[in-house]
Protein backbone atom coordinates (compact mmCIF):
# COMPACT_ATOMS: atom_id res chain seq x y z
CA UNK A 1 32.47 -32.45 -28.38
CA UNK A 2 31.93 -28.81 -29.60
CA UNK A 3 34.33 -28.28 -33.56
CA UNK A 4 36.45 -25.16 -33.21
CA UNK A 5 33.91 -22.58 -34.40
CA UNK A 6 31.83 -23.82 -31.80
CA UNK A 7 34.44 -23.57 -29.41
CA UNK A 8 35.42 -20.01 -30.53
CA UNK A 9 31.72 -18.91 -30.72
CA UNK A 10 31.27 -19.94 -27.14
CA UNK A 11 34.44 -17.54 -26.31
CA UNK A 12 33.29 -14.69 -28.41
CA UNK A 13 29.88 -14.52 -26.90
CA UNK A 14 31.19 -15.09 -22.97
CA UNK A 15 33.72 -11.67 -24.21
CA UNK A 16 31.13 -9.89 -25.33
CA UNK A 17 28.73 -10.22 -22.29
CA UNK A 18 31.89 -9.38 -20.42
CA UNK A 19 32.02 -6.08 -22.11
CA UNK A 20 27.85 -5.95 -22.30
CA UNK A 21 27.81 -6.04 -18.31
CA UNK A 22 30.56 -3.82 -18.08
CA UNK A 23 28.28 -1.88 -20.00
CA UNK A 24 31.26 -0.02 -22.02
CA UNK A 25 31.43 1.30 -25.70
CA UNK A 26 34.34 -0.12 -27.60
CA UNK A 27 35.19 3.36 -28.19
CA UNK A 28 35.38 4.03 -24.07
CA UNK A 29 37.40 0.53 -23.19
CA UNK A 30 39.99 2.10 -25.93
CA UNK A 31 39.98 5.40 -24.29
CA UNK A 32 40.96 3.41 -21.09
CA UNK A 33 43.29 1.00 -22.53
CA UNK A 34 45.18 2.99 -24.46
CA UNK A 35 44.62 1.27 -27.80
CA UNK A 36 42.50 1.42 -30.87
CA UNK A 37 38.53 0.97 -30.37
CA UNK A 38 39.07 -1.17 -33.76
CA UNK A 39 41.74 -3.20 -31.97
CA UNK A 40 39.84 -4.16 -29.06
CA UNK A 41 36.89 -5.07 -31.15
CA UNK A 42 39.34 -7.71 -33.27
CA UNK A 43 39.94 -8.45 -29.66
CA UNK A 44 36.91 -8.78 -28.10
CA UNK A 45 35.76 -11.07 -31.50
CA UNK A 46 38.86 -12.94 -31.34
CA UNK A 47 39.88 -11.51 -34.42
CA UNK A 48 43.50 -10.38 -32.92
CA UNK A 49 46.09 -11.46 -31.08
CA UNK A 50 46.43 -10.43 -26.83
CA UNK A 51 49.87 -9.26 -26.05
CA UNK A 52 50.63 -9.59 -22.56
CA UNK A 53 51.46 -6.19 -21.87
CA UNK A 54 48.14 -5.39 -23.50
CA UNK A 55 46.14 -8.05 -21.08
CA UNK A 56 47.12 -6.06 -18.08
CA UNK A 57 45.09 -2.97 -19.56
CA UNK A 58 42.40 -4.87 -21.10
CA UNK A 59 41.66 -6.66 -17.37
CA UNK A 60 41.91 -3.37 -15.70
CA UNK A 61 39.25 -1.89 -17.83
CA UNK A 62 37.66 -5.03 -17.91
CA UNK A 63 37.34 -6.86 -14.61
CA UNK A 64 34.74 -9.47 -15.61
CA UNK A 65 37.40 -11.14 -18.19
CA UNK A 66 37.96 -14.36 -16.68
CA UNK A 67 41.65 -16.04 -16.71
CA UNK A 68 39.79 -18.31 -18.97
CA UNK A 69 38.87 -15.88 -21.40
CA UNK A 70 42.65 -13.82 -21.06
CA UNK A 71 44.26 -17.03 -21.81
CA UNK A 72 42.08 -18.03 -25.30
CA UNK A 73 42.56 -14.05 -26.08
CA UNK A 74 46.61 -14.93 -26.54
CA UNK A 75 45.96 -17.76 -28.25
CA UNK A 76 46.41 -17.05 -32.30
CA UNK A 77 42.56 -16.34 -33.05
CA UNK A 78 41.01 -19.08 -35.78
CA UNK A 79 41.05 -18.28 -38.90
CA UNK A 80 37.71 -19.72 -41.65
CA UNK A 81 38.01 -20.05 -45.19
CA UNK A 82 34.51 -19.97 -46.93
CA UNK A 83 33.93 -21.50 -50.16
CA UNK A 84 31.71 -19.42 -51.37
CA UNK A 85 33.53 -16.30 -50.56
CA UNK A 86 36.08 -17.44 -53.66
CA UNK A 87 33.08 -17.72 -55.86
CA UNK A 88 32.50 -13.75 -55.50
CA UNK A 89 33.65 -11.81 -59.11
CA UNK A 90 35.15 -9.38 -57.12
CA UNK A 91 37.68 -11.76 -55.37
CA UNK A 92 38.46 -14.24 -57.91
CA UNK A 93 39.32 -11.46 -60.16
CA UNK A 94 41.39 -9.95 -57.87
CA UNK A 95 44.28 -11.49 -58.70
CA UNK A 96 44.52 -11.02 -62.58
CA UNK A 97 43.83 -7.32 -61.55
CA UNK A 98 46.65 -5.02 -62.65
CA UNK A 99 47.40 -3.90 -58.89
CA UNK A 100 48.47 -7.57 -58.78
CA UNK A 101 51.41 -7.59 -61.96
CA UNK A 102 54.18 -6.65 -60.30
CA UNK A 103 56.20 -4.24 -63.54
């Protein structure tokens, strides 16, 4: 049985060869969809949230999406935490930083 990043790698990479073999730009699909070209990356990575209104669009300039796909797009995307990300100075610091005291 594939874990959840398995899972959600197997999505990401069947939504990008969706927009590979519709052989559009990020940049163009947002021209046609009305949104960002950094929100339909998030999208396209499942890094975002689908609205529905949004799917509509998205479909339309992307007929290869699958109801498969469309459906795991409006599903809250995964979220990681990596343990070694915490062990970076410039994150655990973060916190004691003074943009952090409230005055």
């Amino acid at each position: 049985m594939a874990t959840p990043s398995e899972y959600t790698l197997s999505v990401v990479e069947r939504l990008q060869e969706a927009k590979k073999s519709a052989n559009k730009s990020y940049s163009q699909i947002a021209a046609e969809t009305g949104l960002t070209n950094v929100y339909v990356a998030q999208l396209l990575r499942r890094q975002a949230h689908l609205k529905p209104d949004t799917a509509q669009k998205l479909r339309a300039s992307l007929p290869q999406l699958t109801d498969d796909l469309i459906e795991q797009m409006m599903k809250p995307p995964f979220r990681s935490f990596d343990p070694d990300l915490v062990q970076e100075p410039a994150i655990y610091r973060f916190p004691s930083s003074p943009f952090s005291v409230i005055a």
